[in-house]
C-alpha atoms as a PDB file:
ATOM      1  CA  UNK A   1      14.579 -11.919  -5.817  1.00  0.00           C
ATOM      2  CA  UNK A   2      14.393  -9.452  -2.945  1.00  0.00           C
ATOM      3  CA  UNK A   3      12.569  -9.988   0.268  1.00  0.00           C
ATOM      4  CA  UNK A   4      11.269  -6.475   1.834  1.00  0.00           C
ATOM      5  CA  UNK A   5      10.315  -7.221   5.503  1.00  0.00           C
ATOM      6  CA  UNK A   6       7.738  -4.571   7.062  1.00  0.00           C
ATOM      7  CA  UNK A   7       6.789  -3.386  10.331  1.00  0.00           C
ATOM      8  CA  UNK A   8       5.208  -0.714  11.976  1.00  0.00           C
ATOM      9  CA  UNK A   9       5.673   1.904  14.869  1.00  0.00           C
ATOM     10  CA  UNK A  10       3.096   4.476  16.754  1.00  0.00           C
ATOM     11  CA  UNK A  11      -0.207   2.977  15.608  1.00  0.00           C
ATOM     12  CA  UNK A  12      -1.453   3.613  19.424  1.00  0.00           C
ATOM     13  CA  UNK A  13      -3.535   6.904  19.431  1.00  0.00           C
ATOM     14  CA  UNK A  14      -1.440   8.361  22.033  1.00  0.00           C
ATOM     15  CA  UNK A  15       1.627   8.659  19.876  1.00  0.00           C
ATOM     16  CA  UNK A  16       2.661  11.444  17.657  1.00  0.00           C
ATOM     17  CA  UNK A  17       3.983  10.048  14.605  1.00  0.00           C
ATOM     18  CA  UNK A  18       3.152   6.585  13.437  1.00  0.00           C
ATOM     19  CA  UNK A  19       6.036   4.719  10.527  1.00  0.00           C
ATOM     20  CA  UNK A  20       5.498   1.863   8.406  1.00  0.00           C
ATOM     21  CA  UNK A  21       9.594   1.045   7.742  1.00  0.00           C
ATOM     22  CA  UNK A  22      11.002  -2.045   5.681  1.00  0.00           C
ATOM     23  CA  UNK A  23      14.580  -3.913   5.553  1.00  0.00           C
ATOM     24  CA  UNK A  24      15.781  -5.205   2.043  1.00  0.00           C
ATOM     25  CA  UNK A  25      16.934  -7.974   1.766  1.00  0.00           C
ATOM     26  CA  UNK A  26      19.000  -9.982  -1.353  1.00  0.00           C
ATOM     27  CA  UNK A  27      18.262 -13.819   0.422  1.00  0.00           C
ATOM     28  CA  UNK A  28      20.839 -15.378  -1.689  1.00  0.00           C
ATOM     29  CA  UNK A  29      23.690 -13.236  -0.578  1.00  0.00           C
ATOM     30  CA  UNK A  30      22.549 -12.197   2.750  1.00  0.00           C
ATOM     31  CA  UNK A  31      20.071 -14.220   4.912  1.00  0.00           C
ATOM     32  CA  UNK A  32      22.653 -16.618   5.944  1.00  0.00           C
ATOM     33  CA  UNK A  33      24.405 -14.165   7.705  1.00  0.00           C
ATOM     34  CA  UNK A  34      21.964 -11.965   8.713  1.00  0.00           C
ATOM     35  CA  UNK A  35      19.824 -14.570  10.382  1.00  0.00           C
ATOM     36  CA  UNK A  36      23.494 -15.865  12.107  1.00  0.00           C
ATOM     37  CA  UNK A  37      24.013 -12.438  13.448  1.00  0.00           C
ATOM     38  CA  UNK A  38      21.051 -12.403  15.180  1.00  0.00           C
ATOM     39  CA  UNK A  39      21.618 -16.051  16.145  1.00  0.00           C
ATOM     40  CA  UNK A  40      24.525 -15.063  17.688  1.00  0.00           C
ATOM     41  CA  UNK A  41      22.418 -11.845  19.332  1.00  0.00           C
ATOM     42  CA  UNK A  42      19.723 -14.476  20.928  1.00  0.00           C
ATOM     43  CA  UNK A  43      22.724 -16.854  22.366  1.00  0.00           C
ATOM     44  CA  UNK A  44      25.228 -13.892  23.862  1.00  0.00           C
ATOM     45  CA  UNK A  45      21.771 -11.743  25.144  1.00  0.00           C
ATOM     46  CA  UNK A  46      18.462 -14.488  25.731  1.00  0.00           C
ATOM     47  CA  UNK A  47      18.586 -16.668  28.626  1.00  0.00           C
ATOM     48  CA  UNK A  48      19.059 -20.197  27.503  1.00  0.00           C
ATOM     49  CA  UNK A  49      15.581 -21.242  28.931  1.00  0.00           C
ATOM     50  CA  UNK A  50      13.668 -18.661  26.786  1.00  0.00           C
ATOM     51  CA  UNK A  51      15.330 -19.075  23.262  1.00  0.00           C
ATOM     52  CA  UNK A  52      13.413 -21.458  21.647  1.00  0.00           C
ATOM     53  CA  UNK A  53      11.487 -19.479  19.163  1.00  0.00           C
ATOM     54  CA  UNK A  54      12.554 -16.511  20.545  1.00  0.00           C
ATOM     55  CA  UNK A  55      12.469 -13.094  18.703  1.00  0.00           C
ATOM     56  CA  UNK A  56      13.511  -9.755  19.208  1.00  0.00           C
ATOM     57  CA  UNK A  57      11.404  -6.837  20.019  1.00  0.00           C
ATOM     58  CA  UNK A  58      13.215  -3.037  20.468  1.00  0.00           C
ATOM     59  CA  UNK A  59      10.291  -1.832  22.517  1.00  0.00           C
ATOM     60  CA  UNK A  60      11.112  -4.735  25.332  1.00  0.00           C
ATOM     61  CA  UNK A  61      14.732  -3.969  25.034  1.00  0.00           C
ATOM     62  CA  UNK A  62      14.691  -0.488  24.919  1.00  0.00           C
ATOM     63  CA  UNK A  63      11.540   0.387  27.974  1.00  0.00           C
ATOM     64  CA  UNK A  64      12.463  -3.295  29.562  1.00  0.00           C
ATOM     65  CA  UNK A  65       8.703  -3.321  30.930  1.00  0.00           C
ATOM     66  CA  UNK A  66       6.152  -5.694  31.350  1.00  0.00           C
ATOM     67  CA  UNK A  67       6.605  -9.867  30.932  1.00  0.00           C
ATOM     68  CA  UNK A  68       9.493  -9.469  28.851  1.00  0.00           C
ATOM     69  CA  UNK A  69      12.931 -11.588  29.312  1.00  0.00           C
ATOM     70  CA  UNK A  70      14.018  -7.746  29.424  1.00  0.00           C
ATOM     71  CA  UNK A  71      12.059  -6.672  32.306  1.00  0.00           C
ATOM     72  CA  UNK A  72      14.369  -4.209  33.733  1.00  0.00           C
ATOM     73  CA  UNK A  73      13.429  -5.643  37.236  1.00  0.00           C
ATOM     74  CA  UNK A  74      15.509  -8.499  36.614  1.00  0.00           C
ATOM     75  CA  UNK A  75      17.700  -7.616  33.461  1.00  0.00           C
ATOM     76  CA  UNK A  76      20.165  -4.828  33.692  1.00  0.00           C
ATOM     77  CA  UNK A  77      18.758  -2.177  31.849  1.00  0.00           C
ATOM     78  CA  UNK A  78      22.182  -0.738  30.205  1.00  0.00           C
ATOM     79  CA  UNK A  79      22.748  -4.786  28.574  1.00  0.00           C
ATOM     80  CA  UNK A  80      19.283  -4.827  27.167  1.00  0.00           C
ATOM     81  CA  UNK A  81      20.610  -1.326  25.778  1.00  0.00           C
ATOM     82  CA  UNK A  82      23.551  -3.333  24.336  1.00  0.00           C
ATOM     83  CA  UNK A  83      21.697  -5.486  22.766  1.00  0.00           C
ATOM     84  CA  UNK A  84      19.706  -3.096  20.633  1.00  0.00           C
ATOM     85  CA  UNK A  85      22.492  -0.770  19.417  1.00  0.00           C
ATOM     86  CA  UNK A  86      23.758  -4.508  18.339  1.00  0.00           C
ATOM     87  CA  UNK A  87      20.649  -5.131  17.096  1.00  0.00           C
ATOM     88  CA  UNK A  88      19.974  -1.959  15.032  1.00  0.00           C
ATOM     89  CA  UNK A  89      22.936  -1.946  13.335  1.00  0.00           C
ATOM     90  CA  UNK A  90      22.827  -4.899  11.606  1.00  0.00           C
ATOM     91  CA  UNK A  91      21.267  -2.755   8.304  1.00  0.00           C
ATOM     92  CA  UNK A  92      24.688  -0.990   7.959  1.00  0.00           C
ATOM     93  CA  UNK A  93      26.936  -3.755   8.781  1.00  0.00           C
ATOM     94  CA  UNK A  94      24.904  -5.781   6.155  1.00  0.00           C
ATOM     95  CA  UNK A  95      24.436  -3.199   4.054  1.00  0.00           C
ATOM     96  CA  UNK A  96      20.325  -3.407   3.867  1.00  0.00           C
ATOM     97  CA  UNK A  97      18.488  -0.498   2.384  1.00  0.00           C
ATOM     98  CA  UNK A  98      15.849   0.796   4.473  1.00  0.00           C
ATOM     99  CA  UNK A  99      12.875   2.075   3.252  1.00  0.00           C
ATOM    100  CA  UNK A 100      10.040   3.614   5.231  1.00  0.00           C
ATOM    101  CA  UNK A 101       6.660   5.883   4.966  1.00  0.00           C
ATOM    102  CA  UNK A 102       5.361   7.973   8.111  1.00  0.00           C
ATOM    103  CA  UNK A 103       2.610  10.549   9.010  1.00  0.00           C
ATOM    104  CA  UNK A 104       3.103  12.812  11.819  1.00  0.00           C
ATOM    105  CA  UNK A 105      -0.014  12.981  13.604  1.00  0.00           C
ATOM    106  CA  UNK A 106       1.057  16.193  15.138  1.00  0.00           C
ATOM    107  CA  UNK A 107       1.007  18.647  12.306  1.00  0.00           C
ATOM    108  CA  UNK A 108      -2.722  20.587  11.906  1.00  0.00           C
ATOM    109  CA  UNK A 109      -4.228  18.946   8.626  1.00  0.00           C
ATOM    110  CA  UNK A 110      -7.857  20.464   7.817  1.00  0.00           C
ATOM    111  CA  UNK A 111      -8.696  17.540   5.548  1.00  0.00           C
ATOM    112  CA  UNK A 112      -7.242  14.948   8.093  1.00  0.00           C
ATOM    113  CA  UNK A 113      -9.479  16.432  10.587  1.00  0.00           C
ATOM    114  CA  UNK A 114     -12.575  16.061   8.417  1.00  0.00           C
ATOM    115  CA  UNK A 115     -12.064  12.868   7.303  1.00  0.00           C
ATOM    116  CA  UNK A 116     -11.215  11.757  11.394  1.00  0.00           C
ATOM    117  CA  UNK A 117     -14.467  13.398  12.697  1.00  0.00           C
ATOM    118  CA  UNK A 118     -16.471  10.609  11.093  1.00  0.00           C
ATOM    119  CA  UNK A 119     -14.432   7.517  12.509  1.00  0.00           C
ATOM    120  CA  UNK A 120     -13.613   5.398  15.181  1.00  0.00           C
ATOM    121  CA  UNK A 121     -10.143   5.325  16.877  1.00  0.00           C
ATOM    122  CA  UNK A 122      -9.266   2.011  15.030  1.00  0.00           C
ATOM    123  CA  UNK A 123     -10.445   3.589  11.658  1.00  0.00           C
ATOM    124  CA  UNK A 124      -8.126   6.563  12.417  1.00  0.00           C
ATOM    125  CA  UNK A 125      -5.514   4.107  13.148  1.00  0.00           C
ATOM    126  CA  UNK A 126      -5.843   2.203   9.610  1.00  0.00           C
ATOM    127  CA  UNK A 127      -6.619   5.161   7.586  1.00  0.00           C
ATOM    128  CA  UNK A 128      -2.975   6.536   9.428  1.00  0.00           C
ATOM    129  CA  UNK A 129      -1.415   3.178   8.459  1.00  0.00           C
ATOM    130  CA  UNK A 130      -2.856   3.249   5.311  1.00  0.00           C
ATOM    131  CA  UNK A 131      -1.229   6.620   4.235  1.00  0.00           C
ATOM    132  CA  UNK A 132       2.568   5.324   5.866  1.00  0.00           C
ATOM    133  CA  UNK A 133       2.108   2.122   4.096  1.00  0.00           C
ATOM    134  CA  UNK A 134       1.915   3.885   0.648  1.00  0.00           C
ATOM    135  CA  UNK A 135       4.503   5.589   1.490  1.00  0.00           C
ATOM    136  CA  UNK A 136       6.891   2.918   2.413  1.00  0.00           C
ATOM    137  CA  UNK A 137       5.642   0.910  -0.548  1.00  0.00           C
ATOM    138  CA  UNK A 138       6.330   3.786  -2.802  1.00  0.00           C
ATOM    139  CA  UNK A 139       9.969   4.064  -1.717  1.00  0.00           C
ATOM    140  CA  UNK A 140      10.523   0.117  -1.830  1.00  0.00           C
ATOM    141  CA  UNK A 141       8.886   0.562  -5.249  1.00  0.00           C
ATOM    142  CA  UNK A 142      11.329   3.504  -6.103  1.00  0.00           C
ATOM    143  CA  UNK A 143      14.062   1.664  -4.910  1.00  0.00           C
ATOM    144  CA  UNK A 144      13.568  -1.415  -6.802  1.00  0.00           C
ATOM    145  CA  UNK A 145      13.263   0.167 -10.152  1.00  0.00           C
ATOM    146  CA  UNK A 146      16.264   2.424  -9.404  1.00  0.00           C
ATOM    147  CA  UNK A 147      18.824   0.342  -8.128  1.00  0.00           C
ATOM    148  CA  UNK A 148      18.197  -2.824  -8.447  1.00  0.00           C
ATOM    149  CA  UNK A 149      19.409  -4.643 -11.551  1.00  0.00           C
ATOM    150  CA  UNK A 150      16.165  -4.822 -14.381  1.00  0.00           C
ATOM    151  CA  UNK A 151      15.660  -8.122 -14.257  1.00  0.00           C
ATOM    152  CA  UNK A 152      15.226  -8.457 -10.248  1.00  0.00           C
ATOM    153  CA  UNK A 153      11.859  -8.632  -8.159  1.00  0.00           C
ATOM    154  CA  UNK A 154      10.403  -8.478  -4.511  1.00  0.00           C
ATOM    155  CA  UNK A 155       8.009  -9.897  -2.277  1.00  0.00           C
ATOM    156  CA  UNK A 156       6.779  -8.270   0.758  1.00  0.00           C
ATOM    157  CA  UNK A 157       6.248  -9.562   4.261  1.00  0.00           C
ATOM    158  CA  UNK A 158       4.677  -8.114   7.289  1.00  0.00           C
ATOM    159  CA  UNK A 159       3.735  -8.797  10.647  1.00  0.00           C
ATOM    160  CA  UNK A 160       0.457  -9.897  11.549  1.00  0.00           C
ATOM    161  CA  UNK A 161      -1.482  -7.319  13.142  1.00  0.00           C
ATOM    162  CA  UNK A 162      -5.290  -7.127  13.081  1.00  0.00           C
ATOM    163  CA  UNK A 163      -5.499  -2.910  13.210  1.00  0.00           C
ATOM    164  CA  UNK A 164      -3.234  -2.597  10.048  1.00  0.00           C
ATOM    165  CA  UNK A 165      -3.632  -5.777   8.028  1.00  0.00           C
ATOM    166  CA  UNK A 166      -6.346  -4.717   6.193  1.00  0.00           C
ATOM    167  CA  UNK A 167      -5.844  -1.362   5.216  1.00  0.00           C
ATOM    168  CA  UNK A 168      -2.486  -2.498   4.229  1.00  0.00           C
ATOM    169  CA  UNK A 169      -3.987  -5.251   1.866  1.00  0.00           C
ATOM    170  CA  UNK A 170      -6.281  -2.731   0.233  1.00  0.00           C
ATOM    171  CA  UNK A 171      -3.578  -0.194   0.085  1.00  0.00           C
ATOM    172  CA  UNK A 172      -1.158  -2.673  -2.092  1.00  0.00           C
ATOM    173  CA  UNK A 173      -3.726  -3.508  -4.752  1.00  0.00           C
ATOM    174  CA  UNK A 174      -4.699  -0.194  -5.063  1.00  0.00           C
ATOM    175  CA  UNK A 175      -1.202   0.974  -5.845  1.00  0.00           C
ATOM    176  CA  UNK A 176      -0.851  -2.608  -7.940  1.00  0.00           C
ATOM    177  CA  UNK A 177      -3.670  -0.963  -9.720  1.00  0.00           C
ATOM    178  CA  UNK A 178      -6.209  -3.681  -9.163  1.00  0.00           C
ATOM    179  CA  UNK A 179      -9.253  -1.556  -7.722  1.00  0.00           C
ATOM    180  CA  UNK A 180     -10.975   1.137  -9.153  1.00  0.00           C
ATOM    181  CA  UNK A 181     -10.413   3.428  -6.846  1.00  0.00           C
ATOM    182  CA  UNK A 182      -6.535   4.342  -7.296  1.00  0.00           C
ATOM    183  CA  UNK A 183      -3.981   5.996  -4.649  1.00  0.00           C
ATOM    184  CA  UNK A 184      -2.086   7.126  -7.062  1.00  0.00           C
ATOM    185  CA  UNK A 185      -4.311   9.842  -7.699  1.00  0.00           C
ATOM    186  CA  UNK A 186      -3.785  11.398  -4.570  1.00  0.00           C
ATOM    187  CA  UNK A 187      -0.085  11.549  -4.729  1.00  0.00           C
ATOM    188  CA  UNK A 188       2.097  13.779  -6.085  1.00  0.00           C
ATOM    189  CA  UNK A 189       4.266  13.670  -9.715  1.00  0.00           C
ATOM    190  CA  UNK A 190       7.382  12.561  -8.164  1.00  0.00           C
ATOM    191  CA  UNK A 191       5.699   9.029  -6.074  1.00  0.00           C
ATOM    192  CA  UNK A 192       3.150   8.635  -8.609  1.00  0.00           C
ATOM    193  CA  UNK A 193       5.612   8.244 -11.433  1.00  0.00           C
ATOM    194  CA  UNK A 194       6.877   5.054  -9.831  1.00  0.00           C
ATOM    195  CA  UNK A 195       3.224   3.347 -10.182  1.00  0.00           C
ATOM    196  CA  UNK A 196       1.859   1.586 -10.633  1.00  0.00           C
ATOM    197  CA  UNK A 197       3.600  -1.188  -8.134  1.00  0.00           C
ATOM    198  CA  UNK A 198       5.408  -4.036 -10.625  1.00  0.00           C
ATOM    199  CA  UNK A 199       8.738  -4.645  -8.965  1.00  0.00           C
ATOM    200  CA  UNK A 200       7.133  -5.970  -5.897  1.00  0.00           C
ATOM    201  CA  UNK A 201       5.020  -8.881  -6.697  1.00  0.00           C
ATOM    202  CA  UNK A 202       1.786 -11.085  -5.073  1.00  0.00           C
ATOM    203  CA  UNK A 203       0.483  -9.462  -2.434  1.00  0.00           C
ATOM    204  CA  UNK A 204       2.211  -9.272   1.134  1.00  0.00           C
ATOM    205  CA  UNK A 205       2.673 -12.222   2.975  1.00  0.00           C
ATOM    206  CA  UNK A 206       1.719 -11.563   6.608  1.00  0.00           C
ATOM    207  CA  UNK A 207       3.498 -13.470   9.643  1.00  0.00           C
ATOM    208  CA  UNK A 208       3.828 -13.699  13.376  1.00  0.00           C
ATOM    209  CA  UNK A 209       7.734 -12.261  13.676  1.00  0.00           C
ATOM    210  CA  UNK A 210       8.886 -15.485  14.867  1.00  0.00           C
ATOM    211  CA  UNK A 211       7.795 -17.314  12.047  1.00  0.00           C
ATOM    212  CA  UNK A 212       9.364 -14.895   9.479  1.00  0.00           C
ATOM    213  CA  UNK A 213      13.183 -14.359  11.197  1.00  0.00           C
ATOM    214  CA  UNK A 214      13.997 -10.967   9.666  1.00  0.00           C
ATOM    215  CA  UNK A 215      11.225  -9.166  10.728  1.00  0.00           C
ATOM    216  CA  UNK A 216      12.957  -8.518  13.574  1.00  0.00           C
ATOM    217  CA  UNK A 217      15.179  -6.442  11.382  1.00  0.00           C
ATOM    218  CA  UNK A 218      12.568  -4.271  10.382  1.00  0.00           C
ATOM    219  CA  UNK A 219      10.920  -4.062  14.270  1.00  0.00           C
ATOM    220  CA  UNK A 220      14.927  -2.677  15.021  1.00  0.00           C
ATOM    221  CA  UNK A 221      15.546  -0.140  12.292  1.00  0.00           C
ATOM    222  CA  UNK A 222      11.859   1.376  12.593  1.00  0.00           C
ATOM    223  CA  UNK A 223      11.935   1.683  16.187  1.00  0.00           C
ATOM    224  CA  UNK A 224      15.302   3.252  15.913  1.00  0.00           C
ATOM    225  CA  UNK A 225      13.867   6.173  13.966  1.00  0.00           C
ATOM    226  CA  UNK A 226      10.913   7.237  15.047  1.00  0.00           C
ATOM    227  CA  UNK A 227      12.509   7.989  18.936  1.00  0.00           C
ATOM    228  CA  UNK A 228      13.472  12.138  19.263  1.00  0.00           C
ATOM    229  CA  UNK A 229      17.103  11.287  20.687  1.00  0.00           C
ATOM    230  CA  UNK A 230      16.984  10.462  24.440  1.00  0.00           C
ATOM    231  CA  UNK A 231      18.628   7.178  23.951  1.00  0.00           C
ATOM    232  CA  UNK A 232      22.095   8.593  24.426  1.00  0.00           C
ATOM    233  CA  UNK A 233      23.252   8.372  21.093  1.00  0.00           C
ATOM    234  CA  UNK A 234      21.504   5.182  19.988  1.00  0.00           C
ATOM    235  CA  UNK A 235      19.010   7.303  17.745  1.00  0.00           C
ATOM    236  CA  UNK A 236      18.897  10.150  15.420  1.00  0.00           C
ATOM    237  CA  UNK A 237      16.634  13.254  15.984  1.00  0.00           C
ATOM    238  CA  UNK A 238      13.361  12.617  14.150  1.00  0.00           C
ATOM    239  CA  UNK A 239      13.087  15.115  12.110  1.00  0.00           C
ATOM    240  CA  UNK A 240      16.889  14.359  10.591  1.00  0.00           C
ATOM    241  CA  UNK A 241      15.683  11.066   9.587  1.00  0.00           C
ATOM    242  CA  UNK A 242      12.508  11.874   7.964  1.00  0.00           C
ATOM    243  CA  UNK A 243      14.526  15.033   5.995  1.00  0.00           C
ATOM    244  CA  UNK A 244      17.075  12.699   4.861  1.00  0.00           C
ATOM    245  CA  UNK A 245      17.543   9.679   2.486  1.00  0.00           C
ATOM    246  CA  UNK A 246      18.027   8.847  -1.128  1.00  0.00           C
ATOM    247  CA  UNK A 247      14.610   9.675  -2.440  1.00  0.00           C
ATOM    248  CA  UNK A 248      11.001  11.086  -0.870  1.00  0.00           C
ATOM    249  CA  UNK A 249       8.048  12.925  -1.599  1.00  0.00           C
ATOM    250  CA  UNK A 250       4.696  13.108   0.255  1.00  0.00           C
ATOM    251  CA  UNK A 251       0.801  13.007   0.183  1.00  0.00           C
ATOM    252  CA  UNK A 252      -1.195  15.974  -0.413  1.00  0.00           C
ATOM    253  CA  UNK A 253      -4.096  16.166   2.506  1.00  0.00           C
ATOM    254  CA  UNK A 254      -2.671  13.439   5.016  1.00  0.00           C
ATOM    255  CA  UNK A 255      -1.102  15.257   7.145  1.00  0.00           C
ATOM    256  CA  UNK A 256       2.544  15.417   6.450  1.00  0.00           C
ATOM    257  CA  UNK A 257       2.813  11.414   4.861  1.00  0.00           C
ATOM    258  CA  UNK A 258       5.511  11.315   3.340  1.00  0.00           C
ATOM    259  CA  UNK A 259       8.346   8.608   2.242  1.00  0.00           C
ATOM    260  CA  UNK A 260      12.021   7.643   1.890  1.00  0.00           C
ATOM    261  CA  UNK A 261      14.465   5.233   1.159  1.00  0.00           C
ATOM    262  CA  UNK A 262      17.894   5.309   2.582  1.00  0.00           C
ATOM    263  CA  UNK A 263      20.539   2.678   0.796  1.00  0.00           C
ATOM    264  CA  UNK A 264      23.077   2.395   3.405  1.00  0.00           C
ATOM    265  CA  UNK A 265      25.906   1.858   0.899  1.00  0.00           C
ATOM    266  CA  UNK A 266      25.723   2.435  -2.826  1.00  0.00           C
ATOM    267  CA  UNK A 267      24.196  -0.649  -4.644  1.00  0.00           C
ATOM    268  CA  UNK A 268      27.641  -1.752  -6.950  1.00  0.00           C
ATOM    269  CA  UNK A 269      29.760  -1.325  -3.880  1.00  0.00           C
ATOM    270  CA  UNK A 270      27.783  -3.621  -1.573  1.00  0.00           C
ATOM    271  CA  UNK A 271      27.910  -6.742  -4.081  1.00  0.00           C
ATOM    272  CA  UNK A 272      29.759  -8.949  -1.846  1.00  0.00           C
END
């Protein structure tokens, strides 16, 4: 059984591209050690005071504003920086596929446009999370029938958030193929031949990100992408990210959504 731990990026209206990315993880083999690594994170980077059910966020360490133990006022800016190149590449060290679904917000979109006229900004922002969320479950989807030995399943797990959750709920039956009206019709050959959604089963599980550890993991490896490269070599140039990867395809009419998985290191050789 695979775990697939989801999180999302750019859902405030002010930002360009908004990404729904996951983290897959094989719990037998791996969550010991992931978990410890970011144990180990916590005691070498967290003041001992502020551990106890402490999690990582890569916004705090990477702006270091606000209430934060990060808060560059008091912690030096360039170790907070240490801490999230640490943090981020945990996926290739453990070698964790990523998977992830975006829409670029920036790109003209006639139907977008029509369909936005009509709603509120928190409708835009779930109908934007909607599309990136079928995305992201499309390449987890892909992914598990692909690579992952027949017999094997997933669960899903997000973090709580009352401007997604819903959407995101509606979204995964729909591509489960349990309501009438079907996403799968609005996709093209290539995602929709990967539904409808069996590999990942139940519905997603939805948890604060202390409660559900690796979350974290998927907070890190999101945030990492969807920054254009001013991080001094901590992240890739958008647009190489969203171009590359395993797998993709996109949404007719939504505005450039498209979707990816990237398998850090080939599936037989990672079978530690």
């Amino acid at each position: 059984m695979r775990h697939i731990y989801i999180d999302e990026s750019g859902i405030s209206t002010n930002e360009k591209v908004l990404v729904i990315a996951g983290v897959i993880v094989d719990p037998d083999r791996q969550y010991l050690a992931v978990s410890g690594e970011i144990n180990e994170l916590i005691a070498e980077f967290v003041p001992t005071e502020r551990r106890e059910n402490f999690a990582f966020h890569a916004k705090d360490l990477f702006h270091g504003t606000g209430r934060t133990v990060f808060d560059r006022r008091t912690y030096p800016p360039e170790r907070a920086r240490q801490a999230l190149r640490r943090l981020v590449s945990i996926p290739a060290k453990f070698c964790l596929p990523i998977v992830f679904g975006f829409v670029d917000k920036s790109v003209s979109d006639p139907l977008r446009e029509k369909v936005f006229a009509r709603l509120k900004p928190r409708e835009k922002i779930s109908n934007d999370a909607g599309t990136a969320f079928t995305m992201c479950a499309v390449a987890a989807e892909s992914f598990m029938k692909k690579e992952a030995p027949p017999h094997e399943l997933a669960a899903m797990h997000a973090e709580q958030n009352p401007d997604t959750e819903k959407i995101i709920r509606l979204a995964r039956k729909s591509l489960g193929g349990k309501m009438r009206f079907n996403l799968a019709d609005l996709l093209l050959d290539k995602a929709r031949s990967y539904l409808p959604i069996t590999k990942i089963i139940d519905e997603i599980s939805f948890h604060r990100k202390d409660d559900a550890f690796l979350l974290q993991i998927a907070d890190a490896s999101l945030d990492a992408q969807i920054l254009d490269g001013r991080t001094e070599g901590l992240r890739r140039p958008i647009r190489s990210v969203f171009q590359s990867g395993d797998g993709g395809g996109h949404v007719p009419g939504t505005n450039g959504g498209q979707w990816r998985w990237i398998q850090r290191v080939k599936f037989t050789e990672s079978r530690s």
